[in-house]
N, C-alpha and C. Protein backbone atom coordinates (compact mmCIF):
# COMPACT_ATOMS: atom_id res chain seq x y z
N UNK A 1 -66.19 161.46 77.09
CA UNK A 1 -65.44 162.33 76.19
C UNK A 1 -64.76 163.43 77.00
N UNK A 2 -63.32 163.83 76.79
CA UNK A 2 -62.94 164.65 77.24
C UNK A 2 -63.51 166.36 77.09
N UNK A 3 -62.97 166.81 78.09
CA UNK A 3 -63.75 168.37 77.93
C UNK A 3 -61.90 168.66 76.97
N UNK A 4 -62.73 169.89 75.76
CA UNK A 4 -61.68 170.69 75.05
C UNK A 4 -60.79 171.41 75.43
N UNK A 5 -59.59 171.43 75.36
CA UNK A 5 -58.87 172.39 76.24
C UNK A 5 -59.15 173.64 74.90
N UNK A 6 -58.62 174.95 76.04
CA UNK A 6 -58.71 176.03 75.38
C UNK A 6 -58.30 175.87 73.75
N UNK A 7 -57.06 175.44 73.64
CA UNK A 7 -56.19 175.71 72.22
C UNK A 7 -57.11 174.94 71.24
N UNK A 8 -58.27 173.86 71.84
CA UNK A 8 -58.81 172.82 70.65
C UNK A 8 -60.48 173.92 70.52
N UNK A 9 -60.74 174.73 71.18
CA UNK A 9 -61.83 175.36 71.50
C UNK A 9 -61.74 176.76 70.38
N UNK A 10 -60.08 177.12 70.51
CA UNK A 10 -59.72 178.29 70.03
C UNK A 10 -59.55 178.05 68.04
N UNK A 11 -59.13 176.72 67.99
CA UNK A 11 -59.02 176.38 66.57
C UNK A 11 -60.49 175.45 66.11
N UNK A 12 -61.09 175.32 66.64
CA UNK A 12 -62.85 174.83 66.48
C UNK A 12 -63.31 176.50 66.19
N UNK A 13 -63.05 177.18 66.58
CA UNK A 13 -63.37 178.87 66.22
C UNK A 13 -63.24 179.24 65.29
N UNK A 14 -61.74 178.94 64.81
CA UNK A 14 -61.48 179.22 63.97
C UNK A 14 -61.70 178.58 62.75
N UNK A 15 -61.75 177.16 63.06
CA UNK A 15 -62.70 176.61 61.55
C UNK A 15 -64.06 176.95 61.44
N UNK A 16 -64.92 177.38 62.33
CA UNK A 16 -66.03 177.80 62.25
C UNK A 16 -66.27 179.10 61.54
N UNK A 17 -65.07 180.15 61.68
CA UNK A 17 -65.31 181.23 61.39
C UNK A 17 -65.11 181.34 60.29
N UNK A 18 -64.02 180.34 59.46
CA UNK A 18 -63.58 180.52 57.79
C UNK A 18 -65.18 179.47 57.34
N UNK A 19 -65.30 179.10 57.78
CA UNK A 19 -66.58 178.55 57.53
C UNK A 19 -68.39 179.36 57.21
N UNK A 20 -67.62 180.62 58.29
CA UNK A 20 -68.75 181.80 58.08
C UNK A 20 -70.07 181.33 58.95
N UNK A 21 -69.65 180.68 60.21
CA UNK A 21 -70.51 180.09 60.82
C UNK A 21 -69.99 181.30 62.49
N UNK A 22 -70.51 181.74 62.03
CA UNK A 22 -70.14 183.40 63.09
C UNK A 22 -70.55 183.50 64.68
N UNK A 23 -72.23 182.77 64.58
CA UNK A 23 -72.63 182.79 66.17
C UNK A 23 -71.73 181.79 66.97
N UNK A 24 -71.58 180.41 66.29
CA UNK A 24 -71.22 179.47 66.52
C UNK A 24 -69.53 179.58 67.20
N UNK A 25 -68.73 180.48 65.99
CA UNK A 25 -67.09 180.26 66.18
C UNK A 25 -67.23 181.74 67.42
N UNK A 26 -68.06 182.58 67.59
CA UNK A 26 -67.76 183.25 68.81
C UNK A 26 -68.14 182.48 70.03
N UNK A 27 -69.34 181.52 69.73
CA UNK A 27 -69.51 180.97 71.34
C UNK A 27 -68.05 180.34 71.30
N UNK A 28 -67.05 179.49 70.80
CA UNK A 28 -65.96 178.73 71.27
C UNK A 28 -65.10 179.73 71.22
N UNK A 29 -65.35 181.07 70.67
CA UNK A 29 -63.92 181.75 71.74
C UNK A 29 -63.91 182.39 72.72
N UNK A 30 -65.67 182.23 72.70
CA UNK A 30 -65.95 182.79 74.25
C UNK A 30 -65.23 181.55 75.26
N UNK A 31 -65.95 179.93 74.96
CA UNK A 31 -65.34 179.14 75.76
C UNK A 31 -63.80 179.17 75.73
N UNK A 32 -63.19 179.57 75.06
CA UNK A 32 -61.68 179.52 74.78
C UNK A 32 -61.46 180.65 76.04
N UNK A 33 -61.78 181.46 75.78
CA UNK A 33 -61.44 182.73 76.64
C UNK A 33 -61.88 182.49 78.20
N UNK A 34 -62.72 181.88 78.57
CA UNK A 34 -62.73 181.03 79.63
C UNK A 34 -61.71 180.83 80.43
N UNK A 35 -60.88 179.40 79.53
CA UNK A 35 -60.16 178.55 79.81
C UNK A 35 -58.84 179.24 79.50
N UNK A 36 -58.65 179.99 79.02
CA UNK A 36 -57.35 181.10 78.57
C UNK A 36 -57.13 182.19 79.76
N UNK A 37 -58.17 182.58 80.45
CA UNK A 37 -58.33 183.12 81.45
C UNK A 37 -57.93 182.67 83.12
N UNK A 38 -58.51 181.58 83.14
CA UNK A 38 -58.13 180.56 83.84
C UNK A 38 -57.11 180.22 84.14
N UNK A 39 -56.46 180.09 83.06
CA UNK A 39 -55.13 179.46 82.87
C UNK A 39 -54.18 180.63 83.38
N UNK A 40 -54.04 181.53 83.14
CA UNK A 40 -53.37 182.92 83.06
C UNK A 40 -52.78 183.19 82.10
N UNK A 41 -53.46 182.67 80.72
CA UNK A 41 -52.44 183.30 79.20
C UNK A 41 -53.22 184.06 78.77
N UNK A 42 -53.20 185.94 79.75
CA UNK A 42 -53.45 186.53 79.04
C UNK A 42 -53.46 186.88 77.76
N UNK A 43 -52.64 187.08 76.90
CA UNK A 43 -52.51 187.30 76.08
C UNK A 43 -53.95 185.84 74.68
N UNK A 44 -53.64 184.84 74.88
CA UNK A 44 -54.58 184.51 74.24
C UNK A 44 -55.86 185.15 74.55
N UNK A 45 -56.24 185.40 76.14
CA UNK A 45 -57.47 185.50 75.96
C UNK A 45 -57.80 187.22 75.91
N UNK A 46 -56.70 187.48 75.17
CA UNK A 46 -56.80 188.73 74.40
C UNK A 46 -57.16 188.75 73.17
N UNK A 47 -56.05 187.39 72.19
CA UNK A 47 -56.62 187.24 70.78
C UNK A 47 -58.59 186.98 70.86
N UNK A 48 -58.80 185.68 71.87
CA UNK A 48 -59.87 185.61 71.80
C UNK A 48 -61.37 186.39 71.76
N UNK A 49 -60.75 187.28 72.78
CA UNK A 49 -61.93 188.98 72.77
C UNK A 49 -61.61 189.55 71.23
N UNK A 50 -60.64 189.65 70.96
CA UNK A 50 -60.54 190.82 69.62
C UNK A 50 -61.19 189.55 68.45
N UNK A 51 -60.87 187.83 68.50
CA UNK A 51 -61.77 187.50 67.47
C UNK A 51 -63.04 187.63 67.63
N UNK A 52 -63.55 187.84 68.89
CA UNK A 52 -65.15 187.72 68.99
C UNK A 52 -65.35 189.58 68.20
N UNK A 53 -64.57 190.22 68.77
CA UNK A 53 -64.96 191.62 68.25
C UNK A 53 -64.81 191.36 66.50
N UNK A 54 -63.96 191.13 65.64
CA UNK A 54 -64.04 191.01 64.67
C UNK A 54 -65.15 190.00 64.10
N UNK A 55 -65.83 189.48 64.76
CA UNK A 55 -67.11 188.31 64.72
C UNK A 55 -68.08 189.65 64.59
N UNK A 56 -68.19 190.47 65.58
CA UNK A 56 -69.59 191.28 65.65
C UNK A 56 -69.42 192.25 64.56
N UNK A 57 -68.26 192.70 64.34
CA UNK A 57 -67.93 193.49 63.42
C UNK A 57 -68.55 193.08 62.17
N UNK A 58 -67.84 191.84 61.27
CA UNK A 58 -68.63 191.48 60.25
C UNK A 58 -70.25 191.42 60.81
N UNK A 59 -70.79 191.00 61.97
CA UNK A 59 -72.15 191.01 61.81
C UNK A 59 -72.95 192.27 62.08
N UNK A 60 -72.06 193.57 61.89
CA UNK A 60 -72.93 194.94 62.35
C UNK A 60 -73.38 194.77 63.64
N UNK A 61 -72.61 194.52 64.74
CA UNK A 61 -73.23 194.51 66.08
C UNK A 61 -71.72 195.17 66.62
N UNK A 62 -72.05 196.09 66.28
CA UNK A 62 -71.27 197.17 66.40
C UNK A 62 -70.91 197.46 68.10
N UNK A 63 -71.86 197.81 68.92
CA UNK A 63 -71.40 197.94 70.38
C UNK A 63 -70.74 196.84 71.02
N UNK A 64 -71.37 195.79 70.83
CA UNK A 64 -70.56 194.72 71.41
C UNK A 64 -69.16 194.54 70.45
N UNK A 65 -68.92 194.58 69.43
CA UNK A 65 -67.53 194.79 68.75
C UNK A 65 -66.46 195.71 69.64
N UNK A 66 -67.18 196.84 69.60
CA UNK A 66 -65.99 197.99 69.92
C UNK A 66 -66.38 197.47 71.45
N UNK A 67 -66.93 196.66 72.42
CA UNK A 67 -66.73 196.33 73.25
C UNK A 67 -65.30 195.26 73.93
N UNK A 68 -65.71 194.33 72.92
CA UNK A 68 -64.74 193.28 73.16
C UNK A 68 -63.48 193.97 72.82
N UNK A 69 -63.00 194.47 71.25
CA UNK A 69 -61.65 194.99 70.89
C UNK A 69 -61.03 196.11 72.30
N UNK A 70 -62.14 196.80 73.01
CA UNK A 70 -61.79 197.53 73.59
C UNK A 70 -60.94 196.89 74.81
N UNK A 71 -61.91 195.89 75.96
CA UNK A 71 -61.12 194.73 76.39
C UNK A 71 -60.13 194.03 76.14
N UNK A 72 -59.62 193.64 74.65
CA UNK A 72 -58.64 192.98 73.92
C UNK A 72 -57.52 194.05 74.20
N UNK A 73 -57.59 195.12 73.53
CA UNK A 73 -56.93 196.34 73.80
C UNK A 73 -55.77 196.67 74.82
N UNK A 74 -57.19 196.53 75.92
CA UNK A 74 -56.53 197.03 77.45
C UNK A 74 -55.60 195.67 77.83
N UNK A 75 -55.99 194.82 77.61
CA UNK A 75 -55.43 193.80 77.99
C UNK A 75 -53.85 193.39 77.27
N UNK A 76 -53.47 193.49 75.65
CA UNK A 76 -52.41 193.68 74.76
C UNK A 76 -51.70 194.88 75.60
N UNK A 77 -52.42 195.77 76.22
CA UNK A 77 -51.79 197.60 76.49
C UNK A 77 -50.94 196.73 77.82
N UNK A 78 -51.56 196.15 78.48
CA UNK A 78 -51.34 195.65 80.10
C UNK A 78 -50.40 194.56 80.01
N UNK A 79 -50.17 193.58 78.95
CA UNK A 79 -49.10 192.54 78.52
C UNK A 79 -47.73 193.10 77.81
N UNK A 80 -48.04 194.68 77.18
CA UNK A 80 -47.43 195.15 76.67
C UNK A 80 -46.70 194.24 75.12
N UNK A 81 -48.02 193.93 74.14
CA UNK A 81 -47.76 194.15 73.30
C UNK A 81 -48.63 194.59 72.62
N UNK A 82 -47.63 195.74 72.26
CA UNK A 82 -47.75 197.04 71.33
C UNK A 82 -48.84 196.71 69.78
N UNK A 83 -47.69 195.93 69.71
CA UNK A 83 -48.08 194.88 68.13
C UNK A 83 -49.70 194.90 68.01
N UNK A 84 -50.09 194.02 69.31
CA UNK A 84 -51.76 193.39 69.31
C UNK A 84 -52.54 194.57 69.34
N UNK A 85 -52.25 195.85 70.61
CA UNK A 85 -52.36 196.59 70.88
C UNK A 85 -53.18 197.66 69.72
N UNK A 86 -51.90 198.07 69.41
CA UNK A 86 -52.30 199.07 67.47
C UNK A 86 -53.12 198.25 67.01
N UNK A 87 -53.17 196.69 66.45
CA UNK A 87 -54.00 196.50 65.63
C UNK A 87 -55.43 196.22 66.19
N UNK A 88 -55.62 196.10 67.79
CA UNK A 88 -57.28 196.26 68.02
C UNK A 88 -57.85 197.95 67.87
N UNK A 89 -56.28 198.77 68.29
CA UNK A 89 -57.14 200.42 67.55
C UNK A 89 -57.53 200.32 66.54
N UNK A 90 -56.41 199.96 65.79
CA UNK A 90 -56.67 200.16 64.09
C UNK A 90 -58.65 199.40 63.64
N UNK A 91 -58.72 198.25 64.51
CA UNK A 91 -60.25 197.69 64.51
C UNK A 91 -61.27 198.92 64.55
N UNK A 92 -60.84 199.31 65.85
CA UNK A 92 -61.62 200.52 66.61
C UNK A 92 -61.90 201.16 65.58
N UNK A 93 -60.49 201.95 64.97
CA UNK A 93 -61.04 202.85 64.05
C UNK A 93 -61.26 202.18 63.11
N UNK A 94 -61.53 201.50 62.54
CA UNK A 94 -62.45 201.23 61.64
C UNK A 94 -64.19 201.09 61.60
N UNK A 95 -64.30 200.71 63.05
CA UNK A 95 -65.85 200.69 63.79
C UNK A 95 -66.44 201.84 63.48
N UNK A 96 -65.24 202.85 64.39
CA UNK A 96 -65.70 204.39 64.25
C UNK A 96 -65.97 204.86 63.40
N UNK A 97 -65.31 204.32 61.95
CA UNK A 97 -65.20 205.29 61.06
C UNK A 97 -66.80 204.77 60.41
N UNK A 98 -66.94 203.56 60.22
CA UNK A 98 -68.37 203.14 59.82
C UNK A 98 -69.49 203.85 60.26
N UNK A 99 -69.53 204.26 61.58
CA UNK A 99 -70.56 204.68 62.26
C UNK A 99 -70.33 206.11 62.02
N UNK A 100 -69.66 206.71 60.97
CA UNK A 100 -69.23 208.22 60.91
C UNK A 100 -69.06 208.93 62.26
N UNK A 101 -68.12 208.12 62.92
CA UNK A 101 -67.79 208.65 64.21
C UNK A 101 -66.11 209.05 63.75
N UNK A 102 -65.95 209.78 62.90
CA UNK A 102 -65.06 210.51 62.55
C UNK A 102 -64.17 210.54 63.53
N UNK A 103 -64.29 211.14 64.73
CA UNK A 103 -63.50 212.01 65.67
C UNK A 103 -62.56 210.77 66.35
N UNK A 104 -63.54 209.94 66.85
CA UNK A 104 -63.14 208.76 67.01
C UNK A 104 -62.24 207.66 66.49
N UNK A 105 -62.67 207.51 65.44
CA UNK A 105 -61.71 206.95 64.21
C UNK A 105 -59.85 207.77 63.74
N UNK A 106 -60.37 208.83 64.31
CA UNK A 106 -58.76 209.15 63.75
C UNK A 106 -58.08 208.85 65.11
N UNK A 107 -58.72 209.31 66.04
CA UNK A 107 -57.64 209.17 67.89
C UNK A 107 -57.58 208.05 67.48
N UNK A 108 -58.25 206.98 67.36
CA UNK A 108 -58.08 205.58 67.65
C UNK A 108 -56.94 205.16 66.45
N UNK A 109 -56.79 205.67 64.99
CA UNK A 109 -56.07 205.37 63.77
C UNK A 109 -54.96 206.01 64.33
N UNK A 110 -54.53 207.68 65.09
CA UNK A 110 -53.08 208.35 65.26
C UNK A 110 -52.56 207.17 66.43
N UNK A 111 -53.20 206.55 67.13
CA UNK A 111 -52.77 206.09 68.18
C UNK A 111 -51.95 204.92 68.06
N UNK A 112 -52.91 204.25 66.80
CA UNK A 112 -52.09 202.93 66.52
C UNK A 112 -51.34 203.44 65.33
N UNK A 113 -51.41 204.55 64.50
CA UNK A 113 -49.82 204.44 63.63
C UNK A 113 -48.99 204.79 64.59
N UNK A 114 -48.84 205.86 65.50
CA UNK A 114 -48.03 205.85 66.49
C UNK A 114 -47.20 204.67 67.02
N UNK A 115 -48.10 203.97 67.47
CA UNK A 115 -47.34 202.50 67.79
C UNK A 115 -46.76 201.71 66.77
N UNK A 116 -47.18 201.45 65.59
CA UNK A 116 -46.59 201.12 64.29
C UNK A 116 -45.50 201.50 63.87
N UNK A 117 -45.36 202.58 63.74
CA UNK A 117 -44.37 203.81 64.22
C UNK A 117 -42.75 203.27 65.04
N UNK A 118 -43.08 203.31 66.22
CA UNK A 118 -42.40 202.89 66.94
C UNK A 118 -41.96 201.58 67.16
N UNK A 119 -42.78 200.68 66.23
CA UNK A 119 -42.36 199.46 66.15
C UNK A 119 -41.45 199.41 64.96
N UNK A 120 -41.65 200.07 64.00
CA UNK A 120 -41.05 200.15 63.14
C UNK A 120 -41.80 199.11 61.59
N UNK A 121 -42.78 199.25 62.06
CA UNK A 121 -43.84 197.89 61.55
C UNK A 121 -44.62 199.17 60.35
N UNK A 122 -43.70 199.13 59.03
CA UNK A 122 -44.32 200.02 57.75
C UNK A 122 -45.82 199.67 57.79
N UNK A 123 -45.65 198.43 57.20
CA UNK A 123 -46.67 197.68 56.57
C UNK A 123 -48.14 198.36 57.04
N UNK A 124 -47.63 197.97 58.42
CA UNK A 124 -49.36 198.18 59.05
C UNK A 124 -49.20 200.10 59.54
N UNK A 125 -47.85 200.85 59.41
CA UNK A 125 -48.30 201.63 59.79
C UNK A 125 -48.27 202.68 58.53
N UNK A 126 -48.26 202.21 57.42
CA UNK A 126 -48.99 202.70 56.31
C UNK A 126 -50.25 202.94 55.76
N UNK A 127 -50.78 201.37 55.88
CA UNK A 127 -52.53 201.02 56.24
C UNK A 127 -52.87 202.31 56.81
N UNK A 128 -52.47 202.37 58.01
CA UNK A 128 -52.91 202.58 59.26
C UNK A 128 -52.98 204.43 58.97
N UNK A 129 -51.92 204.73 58.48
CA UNK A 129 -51.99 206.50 58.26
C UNK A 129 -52.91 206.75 56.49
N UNK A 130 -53.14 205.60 55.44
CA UNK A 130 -54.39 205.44 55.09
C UNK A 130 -55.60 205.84 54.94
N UNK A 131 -55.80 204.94 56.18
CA UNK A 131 -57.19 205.04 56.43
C UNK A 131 -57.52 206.45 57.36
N UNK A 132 -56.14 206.75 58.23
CA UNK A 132 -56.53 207.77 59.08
C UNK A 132 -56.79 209.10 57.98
N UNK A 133 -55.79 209.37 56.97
CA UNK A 133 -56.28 210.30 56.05
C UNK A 133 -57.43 210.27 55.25
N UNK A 134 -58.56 209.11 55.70
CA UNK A 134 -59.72 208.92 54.98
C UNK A 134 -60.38 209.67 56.06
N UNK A 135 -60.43 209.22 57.37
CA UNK A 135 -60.69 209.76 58.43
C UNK A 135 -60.93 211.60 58.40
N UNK A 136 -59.60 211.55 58.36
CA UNK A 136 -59.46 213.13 58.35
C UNK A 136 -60.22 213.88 56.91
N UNK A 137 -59.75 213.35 56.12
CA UNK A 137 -60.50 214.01 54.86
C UNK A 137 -62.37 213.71 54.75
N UNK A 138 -62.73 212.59 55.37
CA UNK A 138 -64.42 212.73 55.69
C UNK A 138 -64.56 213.51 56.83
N UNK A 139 -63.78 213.85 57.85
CA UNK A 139 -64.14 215.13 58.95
C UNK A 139 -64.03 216.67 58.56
N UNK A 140 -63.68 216.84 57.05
CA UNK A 140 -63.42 217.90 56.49
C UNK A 140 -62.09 218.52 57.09
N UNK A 141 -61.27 217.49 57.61
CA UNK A 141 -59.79 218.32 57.25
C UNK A 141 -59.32 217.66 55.89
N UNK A 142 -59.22 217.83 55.00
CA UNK A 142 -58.91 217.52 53.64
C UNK A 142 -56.94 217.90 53.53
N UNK A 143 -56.29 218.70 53.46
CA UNK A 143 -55.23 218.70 53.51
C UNK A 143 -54.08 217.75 54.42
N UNK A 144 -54.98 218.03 55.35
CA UNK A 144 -54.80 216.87 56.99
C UNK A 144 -54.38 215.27 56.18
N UNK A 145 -55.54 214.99 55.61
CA UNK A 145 -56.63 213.68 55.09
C UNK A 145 -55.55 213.44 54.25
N UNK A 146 -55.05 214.67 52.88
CA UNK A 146 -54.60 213.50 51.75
C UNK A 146 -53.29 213.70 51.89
N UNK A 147 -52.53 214.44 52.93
CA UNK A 147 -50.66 214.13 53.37
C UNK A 147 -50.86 213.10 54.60
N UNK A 148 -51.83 212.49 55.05
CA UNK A 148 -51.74 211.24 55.96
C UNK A 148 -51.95 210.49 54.57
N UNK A 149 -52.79 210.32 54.34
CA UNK A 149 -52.62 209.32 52.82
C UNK A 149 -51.69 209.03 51.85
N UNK A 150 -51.45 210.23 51.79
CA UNK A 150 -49.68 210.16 50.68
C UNK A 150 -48.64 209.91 51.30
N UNK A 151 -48.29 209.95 52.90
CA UNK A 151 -47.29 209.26 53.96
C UNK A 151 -47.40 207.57 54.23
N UNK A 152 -48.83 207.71 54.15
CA UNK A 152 -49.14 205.89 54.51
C UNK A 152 -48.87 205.21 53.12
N UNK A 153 -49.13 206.03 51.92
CA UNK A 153 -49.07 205.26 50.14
C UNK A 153 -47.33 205.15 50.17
N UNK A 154 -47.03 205.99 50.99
CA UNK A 154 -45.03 205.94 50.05
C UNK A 154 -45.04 204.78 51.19
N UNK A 155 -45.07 204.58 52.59
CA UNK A 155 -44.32 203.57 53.65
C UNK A 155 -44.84 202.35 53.28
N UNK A 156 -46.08 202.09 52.75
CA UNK A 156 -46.33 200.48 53.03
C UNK A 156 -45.27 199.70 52.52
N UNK A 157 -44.95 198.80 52.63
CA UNK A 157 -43.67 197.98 52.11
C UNK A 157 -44.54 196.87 50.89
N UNK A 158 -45.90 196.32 51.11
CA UNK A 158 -46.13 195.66 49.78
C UNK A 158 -47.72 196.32 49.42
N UNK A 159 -47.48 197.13 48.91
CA UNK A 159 -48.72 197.61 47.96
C UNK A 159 -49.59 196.89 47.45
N UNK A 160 -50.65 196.92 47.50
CA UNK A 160 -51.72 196.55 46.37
C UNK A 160 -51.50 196.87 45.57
N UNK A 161 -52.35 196.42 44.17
CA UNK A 161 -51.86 196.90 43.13
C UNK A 161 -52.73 198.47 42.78
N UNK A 162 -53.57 198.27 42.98
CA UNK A 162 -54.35 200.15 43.36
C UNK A 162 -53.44 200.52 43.99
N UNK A 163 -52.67 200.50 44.82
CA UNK A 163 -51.50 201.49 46.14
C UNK A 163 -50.83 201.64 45.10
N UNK A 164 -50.60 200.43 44.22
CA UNK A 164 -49.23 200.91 43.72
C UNK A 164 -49.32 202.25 42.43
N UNK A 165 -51.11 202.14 41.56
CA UNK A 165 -50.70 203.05 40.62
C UNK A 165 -51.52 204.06 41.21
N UNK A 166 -52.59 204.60 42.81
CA UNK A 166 -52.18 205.37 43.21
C UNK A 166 -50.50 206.34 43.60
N UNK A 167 -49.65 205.45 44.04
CA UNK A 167 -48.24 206.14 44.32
C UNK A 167 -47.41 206.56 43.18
N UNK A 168 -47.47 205.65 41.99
CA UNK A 168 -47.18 206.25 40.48
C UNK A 168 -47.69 207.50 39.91
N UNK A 169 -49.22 207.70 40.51
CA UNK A 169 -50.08 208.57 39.86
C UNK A 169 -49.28 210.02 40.52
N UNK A 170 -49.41 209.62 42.34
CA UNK A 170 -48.75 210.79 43.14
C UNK A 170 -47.43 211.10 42.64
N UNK A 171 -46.58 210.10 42.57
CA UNK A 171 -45.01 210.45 41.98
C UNK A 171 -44.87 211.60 40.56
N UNK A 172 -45.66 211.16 39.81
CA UNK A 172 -45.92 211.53 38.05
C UNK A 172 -46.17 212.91 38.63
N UNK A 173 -47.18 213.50 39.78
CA UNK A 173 -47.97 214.55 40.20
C UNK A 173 -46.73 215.04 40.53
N UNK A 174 -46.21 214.96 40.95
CA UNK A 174 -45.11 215.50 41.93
C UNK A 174 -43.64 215.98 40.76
N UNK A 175 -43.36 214.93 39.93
CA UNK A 175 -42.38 215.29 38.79
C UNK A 175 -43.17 216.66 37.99
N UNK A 176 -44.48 216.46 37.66
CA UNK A 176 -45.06 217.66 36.75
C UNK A 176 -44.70 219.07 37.55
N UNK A 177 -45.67 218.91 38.66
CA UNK A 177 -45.40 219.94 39.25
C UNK A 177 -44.11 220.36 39.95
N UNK A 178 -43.47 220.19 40.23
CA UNK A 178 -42.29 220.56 41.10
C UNK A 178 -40.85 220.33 40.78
């Protein structure tokens, strides 16, 4: 039997993981990342670290998460894309913010709307200023917290449907008063 090349290793992962078979689909992106490494396509074996980090993530193994994304990270930072880049912060801060590592969670959230930002990428850099005003408003900057929130509610380009009658609610707020 042939040995798997990376790309059959990397989508065996990935059926494993919609499968919810978690130890399993990180060992094949560990082997993926291997052979992605090897090869010299950084960049996959960037996706591959940030899926294993989103693997530990759902399983509360929190250090090794913000380990791998962090690796994924440097590596998107070093290929220079931005894109991959923001969204292993945006991971980060989300780690952080679980672990009420506040402080953490917002550098890691300003960093990647920043890049969102500059990509010109609403979507995610709406999310992204969000959650950072959740950030800020559980670190007790509260004013900070809910004009990052009301910046990220007007930019997203497709709302949830909560986004959306949060931003109705803010709009209505805004006609009363002003």
């Amino acid at each position: 039997m042939a040995t798997p090349t990376a790309d059959e290793l990397q989508n065996e992962g990935l059926r494993l993981f919609q499968e919810g078979l978690y130890d399993e689909a990180a060992q094949r992106f560990s082997e993926a990342l291997e052979h992605f490494t090897e090869e010299g396509r950084e960049i996959e074996a960037g996706e591959m670290l940030n899926n294993i980090g989103i693997i530990r993530r759902k399983q509360s193994r929190w250090d090794e998460a913000l380990e791998s994304l962090e690796e994924a990270r440097r590596i998107f930072a070093r290929a220079e894309d931005k894109s991959r880049e923001a969204k292993a912060l945006g991971s980060m801060g989300a780690i952080y913010a679980t672990l009420k590592r506040q402080e953490e969670a917002i550098d890691a959230r300003n960093k990647a709307a920043a890049i969102f930002a500059e990509l010109g990428d609403r979507q995610n850099q709406g999310e992204i200023l969000m959650a950072l005003g959740t950030s800020l408003f559980k670190s007790g900057r509260r004013q900070e917290g809910l004009s990052s929130y009301q910046a990220g509610l007007q930019i997203v380009t497709n709302p949830t449907p909560k986004q959306q009658l949060a931003r109705f609610m803010m709009n209505l707020q805004a006609r009363i008063l002003g």
